[in-house]
N, C-alpha and C. Protein backbone atom coordinates (compact mmCIF):
# COMPACT_ATOMS: atom_id res chain seq x y z
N UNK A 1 0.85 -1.19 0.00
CA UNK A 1 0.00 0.00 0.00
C UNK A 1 0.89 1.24 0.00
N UNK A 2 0.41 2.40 -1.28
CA UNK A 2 1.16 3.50 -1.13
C UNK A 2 0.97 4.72 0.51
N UNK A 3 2.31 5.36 0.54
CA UNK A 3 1.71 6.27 1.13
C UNK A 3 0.54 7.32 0.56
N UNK A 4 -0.28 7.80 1.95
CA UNK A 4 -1.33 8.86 1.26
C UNK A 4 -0.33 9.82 0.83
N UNK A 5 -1.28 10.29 -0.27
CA UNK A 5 -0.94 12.13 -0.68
C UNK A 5 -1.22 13.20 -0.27
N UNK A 6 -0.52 14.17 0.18
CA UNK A 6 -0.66 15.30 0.82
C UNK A 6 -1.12 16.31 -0.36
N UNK A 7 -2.75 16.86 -0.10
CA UNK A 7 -3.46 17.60 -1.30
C UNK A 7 -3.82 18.50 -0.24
N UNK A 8 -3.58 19.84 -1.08
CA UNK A 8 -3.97 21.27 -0.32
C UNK A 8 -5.44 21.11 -0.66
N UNK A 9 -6.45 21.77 0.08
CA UNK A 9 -7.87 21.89 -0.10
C UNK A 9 -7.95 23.61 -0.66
N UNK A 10 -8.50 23.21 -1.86
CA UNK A 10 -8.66 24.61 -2.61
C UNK A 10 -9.70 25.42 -1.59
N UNK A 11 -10.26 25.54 -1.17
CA UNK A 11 -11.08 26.11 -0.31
C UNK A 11 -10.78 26.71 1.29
N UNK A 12 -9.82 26.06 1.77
CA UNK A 12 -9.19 26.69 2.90
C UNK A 12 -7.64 26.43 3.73
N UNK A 13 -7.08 26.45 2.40
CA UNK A 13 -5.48 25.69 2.09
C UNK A 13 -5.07 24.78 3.03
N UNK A 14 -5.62 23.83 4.20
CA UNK A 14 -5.65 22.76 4.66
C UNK A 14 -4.68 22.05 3.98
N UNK A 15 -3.72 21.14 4.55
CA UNK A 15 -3.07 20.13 3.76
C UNK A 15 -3.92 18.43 4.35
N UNK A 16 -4.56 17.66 3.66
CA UNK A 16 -4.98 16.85 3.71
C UNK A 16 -4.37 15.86 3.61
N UNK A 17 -4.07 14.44 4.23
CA UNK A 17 -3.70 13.42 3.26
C UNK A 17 -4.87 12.70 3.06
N UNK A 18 -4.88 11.79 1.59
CA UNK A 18 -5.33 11.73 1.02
C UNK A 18 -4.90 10.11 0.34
N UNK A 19 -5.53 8.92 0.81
CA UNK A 19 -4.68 7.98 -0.05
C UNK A 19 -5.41 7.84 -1.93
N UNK A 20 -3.97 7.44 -2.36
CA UNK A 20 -3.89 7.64 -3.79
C UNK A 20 -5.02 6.54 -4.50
N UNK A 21 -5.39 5.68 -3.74
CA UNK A 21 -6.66 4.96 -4.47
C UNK A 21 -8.19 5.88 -3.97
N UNK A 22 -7.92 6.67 -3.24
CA UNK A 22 -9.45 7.95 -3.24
C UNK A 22 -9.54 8.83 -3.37
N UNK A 23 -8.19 9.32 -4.21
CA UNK A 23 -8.68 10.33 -5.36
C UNK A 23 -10.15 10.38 -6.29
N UNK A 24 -10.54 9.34 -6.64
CA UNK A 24 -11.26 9.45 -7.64
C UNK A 24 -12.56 9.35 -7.14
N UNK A 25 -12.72 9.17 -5.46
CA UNK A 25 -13.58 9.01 -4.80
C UNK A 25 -14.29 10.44 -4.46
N UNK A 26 -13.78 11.41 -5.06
CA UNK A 26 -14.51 13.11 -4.17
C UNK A 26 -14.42 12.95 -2.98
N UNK A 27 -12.89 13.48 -2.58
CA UNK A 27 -12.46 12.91 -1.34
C UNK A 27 -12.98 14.55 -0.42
N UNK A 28 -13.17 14.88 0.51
CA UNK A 28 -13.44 15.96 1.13
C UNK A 28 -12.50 16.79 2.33
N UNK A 29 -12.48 17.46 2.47
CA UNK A 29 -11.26 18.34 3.19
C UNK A 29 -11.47 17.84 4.77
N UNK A 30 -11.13 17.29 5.79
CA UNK A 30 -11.23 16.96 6.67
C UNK A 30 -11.40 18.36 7.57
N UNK A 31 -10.97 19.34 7.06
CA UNK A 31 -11.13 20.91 8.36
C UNK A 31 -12.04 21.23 7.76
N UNK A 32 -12.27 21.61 6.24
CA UNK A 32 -13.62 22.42 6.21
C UNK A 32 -14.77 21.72 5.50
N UNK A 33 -14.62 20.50 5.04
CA UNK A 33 -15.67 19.53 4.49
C UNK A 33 -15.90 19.67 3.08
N UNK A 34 -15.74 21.03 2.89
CA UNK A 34 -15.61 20.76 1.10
C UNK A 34 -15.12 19.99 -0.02
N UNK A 35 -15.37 20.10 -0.89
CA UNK A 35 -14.73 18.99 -1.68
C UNK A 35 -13.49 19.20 -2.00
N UNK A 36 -12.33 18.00 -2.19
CA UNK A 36 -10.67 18.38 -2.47
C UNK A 36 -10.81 19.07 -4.03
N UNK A 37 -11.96 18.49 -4.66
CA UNK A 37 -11.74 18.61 -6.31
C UNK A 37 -12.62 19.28 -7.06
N UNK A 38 -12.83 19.94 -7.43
CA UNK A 38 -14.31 20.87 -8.08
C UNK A 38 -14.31 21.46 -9.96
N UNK A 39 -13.23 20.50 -10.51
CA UNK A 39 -13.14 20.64 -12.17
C UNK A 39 -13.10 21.79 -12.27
N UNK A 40 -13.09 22.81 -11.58
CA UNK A 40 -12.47 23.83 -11.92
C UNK A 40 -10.87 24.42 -11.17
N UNK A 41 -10.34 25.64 -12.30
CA UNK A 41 -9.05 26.02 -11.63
C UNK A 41 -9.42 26.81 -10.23
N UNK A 42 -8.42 26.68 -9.07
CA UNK A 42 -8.01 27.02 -8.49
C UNK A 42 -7.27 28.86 -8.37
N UNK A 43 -7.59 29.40 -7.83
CA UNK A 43 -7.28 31.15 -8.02
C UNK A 43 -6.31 30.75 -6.84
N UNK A 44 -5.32 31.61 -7.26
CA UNK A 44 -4.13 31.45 -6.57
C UNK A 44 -3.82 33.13 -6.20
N UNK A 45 -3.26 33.67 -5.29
CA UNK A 45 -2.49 34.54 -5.04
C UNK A 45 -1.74 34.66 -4.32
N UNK A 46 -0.64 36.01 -3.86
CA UNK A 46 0.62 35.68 -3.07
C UNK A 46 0.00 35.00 -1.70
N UNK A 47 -0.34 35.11 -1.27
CA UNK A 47 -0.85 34.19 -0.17
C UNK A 47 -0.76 32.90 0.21
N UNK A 48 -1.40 32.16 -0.77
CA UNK A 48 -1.55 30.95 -1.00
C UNK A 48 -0.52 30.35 -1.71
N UNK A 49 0.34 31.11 -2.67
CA UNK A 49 0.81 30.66 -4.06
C UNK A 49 1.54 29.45 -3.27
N UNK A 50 2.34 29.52 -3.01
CA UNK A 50 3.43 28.57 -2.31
C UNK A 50 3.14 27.30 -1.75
N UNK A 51 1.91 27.67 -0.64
CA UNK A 51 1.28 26.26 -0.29
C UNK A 51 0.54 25.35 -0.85
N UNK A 52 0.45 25.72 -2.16
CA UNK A 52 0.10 25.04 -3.08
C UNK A 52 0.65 24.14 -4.16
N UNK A 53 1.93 24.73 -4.15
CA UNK A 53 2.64 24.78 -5.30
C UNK A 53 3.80 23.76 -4.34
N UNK A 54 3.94 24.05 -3.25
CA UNK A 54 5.19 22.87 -2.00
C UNK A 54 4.59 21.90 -1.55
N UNK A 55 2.94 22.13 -1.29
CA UNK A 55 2.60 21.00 -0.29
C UNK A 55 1.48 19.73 -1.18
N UNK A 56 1.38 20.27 -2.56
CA UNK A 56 0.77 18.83 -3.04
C UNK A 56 1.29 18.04 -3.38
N UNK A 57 1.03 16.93 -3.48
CA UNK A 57 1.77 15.72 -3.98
C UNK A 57 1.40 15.46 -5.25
N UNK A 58 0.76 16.01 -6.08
CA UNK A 58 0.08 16.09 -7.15
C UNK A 58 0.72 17.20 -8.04
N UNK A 59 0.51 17.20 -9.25
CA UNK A 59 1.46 18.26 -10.10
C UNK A 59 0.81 19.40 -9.72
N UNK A 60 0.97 20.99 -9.74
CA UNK A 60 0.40 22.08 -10.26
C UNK A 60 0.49 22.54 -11.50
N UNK A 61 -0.67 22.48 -12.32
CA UNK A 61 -0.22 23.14 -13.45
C UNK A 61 -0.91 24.82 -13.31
N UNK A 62 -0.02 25.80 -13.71
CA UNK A 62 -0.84 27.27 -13.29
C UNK A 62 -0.57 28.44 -14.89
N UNK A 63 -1.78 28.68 -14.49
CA UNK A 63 -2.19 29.58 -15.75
C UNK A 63 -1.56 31.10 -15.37
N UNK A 64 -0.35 31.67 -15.88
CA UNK A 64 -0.11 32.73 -15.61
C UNK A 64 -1.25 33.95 -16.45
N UNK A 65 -1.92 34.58 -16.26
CA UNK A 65 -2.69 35.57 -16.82
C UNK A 65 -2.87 36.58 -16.70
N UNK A 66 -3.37 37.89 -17.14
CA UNK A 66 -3.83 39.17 -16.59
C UNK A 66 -5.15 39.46 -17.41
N UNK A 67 -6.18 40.00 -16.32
CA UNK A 67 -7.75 40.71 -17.18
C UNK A 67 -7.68 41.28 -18.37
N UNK A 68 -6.44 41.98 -18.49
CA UNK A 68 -6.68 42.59 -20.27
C UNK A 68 -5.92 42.41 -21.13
N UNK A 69 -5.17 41.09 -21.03
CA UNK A 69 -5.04 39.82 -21.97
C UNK A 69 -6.05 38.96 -22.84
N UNK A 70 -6.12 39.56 -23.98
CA UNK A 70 -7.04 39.40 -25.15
C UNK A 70 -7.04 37.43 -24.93
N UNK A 71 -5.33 36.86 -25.09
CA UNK A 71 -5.38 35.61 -25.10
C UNK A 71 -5.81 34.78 -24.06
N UNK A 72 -5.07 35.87 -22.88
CA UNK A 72 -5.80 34.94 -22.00
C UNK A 72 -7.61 35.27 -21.57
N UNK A 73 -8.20 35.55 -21.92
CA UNK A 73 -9.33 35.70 -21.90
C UNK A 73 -10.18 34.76 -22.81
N UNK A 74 -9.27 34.33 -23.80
CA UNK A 74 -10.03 33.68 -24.98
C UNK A 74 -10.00 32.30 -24.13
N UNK A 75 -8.32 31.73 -23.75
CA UNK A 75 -8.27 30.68 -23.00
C UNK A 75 -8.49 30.08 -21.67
N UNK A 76 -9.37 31.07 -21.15
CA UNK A 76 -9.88 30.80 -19.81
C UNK A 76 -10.93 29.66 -19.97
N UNK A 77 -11.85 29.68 -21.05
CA UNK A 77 -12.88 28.47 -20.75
C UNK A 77 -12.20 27.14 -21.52
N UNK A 78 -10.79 27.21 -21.82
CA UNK A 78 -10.56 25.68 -22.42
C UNK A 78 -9.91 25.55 -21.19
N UNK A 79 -9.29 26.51 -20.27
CA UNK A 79 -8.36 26.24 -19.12
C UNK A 79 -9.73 25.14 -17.86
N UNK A 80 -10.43 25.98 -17.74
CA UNK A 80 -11.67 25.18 -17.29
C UNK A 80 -12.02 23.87 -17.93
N UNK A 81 -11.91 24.02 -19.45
CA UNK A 81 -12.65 22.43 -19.15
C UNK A 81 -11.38 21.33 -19.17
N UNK A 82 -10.38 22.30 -18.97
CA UNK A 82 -8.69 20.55 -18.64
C UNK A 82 -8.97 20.73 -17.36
N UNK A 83 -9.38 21.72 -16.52
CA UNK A 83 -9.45 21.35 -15.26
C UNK A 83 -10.17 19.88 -14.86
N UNK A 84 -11.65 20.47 -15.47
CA UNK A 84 -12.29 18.68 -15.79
C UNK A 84 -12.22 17.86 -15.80
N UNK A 85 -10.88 17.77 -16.91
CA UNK A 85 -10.51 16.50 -17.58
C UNK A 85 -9.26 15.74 -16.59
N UNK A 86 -8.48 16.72 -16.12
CA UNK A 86 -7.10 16.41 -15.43
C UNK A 86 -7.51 16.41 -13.93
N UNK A 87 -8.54 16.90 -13.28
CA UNK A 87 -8.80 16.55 -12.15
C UNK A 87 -8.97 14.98 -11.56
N UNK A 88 -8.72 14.19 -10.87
CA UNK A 88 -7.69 14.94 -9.56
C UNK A 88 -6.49 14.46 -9.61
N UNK A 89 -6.14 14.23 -10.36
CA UNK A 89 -4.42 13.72 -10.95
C UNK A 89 -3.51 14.89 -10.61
N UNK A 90 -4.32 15.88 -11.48
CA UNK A 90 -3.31 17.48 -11.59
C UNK A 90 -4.18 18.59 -11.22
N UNK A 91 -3.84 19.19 -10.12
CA UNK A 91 -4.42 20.10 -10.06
C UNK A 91 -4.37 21.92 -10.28
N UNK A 92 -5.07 22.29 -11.19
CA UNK A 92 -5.01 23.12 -11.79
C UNK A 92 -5.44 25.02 -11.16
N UNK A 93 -4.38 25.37 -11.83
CA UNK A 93 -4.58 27.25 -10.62
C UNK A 93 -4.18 28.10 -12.03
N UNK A 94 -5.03 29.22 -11.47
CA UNK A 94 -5.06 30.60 -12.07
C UNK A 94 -3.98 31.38 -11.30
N UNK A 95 -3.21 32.15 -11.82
CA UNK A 95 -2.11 33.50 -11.24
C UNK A 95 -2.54 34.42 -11.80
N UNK A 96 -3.36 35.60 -11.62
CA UNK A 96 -3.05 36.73 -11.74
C UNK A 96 -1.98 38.06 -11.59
N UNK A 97 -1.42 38.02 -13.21
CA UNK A 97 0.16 38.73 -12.89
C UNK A 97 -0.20 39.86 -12.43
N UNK A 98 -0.77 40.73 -12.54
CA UNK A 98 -1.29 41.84 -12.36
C UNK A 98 -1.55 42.06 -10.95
N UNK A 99 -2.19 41.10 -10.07
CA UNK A 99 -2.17 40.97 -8.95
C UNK A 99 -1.09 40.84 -7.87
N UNK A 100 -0.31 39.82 -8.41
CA UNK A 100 0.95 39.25 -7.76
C UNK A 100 2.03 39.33 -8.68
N UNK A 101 2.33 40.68 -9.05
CA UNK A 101 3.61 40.72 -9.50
C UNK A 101 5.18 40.63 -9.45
N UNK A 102 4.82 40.42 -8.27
CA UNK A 102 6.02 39.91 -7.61
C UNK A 102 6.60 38.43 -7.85
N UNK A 103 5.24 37.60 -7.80
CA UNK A 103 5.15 36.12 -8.48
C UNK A 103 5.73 36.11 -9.73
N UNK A 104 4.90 36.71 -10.71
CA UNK A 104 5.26 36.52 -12.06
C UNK A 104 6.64 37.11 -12.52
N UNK A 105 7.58 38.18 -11.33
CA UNK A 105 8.73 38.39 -11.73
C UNK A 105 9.90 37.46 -11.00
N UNK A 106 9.36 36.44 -10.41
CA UNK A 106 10.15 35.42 -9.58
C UNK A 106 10.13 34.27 -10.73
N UNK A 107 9.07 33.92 -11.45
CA UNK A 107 9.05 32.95 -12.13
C UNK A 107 9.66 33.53 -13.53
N UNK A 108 9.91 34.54 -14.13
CA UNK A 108 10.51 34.94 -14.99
C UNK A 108 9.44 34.92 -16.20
N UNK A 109 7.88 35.70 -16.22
CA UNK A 109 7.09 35.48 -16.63
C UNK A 109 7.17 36.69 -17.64
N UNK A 110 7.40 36.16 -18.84
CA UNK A 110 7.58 37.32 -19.90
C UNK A 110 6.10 37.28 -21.09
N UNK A 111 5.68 36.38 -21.00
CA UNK A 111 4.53 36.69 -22.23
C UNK A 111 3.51 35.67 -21.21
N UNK A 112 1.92 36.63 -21.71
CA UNK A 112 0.92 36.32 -20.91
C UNK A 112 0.02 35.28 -22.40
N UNK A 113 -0.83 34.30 -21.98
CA UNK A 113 -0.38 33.50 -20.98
C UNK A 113 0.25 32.54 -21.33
N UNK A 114 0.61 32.37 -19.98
CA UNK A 114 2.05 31.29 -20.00
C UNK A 114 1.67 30.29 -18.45
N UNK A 115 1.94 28.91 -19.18
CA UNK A 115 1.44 27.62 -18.25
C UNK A 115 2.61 27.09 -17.78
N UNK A 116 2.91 26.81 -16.55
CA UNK A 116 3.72 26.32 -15.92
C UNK A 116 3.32 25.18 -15.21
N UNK A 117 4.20 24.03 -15.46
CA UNK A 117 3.58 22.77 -14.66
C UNK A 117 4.82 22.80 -13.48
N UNK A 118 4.50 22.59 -12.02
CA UNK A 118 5.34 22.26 -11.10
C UNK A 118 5.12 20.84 -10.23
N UNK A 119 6.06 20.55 -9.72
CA UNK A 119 5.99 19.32 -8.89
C UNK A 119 6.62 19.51 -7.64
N UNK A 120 6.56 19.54 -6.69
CA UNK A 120 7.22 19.62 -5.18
C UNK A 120 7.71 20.55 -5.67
N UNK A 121 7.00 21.97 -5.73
CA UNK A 121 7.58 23.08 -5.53
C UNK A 121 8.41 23.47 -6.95
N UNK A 122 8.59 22.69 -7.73
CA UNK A 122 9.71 23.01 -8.59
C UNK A 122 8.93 23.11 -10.15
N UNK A 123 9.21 23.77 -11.01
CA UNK A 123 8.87 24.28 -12.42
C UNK A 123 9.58 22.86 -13.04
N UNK A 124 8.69 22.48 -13.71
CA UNK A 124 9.29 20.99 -14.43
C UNK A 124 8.69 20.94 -15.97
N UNK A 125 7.86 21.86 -16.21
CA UNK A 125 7.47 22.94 -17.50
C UNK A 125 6.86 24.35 -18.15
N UNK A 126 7.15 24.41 -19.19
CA UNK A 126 6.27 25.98 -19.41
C UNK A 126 6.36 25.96 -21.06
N UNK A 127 4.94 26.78 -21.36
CA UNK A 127 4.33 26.54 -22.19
C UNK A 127 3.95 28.06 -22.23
N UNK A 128 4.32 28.74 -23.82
CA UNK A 128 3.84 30.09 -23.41
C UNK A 128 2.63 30.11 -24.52
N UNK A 129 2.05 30.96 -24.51
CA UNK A 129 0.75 30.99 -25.76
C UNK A 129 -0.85 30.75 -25.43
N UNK A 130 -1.94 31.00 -25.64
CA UNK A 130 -2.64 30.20 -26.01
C UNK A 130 -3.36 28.87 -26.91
N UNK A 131 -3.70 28.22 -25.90
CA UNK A 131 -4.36 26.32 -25.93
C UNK A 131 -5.35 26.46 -26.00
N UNK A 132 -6.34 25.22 -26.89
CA UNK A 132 -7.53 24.88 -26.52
C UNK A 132 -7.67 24.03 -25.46
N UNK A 133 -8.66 23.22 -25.09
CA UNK A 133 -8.45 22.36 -23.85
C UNK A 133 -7.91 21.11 -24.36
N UNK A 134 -8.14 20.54 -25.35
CA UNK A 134 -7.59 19.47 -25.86
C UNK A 134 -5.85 19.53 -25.68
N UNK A 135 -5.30 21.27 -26.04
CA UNK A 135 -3.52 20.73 -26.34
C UNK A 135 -3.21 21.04 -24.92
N UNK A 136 -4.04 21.52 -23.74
CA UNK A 136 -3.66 22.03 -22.42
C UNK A 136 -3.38 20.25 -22.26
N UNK A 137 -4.41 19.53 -22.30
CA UNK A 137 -4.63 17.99 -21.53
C UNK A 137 -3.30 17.37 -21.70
N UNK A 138 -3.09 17.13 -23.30
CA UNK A 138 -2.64 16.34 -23.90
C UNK A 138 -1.07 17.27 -23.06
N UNK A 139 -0.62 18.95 -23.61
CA UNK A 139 0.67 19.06 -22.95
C UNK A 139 0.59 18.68 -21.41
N UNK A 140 -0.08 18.52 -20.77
CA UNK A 140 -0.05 18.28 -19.22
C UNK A 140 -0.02 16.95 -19.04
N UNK A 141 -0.19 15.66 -19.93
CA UNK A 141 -0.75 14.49 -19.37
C UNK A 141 1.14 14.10 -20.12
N UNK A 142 1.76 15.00 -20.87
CA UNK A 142 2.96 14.66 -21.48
C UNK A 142 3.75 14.92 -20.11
N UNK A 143 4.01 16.07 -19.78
CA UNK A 143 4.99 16.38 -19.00
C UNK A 143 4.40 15.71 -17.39
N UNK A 144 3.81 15.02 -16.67
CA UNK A 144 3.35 14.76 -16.03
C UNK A 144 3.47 13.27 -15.32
């Protein structure tokens, strides 16, 4: 039997464990009862960014973006439906550069938007441009 996985709860950054055969079960946050998984992305800001990005055991993949980004605006509803698709394998977050600019000048974020997949904390890809949801899946289920 594996060890459980340690999954942040999008809802009140809780670190949960979580064993890896009930993932697929809609496993629920043990502090605040919500669900671990909700097919949609995750909103991230300086706050949170970190405990998210160190304490899952699960990939992060994160949508770097800003509101008056033509592209990223177009690719917000394919970003939603890989959330869908890649939930709860990978779990998926929004960055607002504009918000947390400090973030996006730590990660070396030069063209919006731009997808970064991490694993224990660490950048293990990036992808700049806009995706439909099909090439988000397919680049995430590659590097993953």
């Amino acid at each position: 039997m594996s060890d459980p996985l340690h999954i942040v709860c999008p809802h009140c950054n809780a670190v949960n464990r979580v064993p890896d055969s009930k993932l697929n079960e809609h496993p629920a946050c043990g502090k605040c009862r919500q669900p671990m998984f909700t097919a949609h992305p995750l909103t991230l800001d300086s706050g949170n960014f970190n405990q998210h990005l160190t304490r899952n055991d699960i990939p992060v993949l994160v949508d770097f973006w800003a509101p008056w980004c033509g592209p990223c605006r177009m690719m917000a509803p394919a970003f939603e439906q890989a959330a869908a698709r890649l939930e709860p394998h990978v779990r998926l977050a929004k960055l607002n550069t504009e918000e947390a600019q400090e973030l996006a000048a730590r990660y070396h974020i030069r063209s919006i938007p731009t997808l970064a997949l991490f694993r224990n904390g660490r950048e293990v890809a990036r992808q700049a441009g806009a995706m439909d949801a099909a090439g988000i899946v397919q680049w995430a289920r590659l590097h993953t």
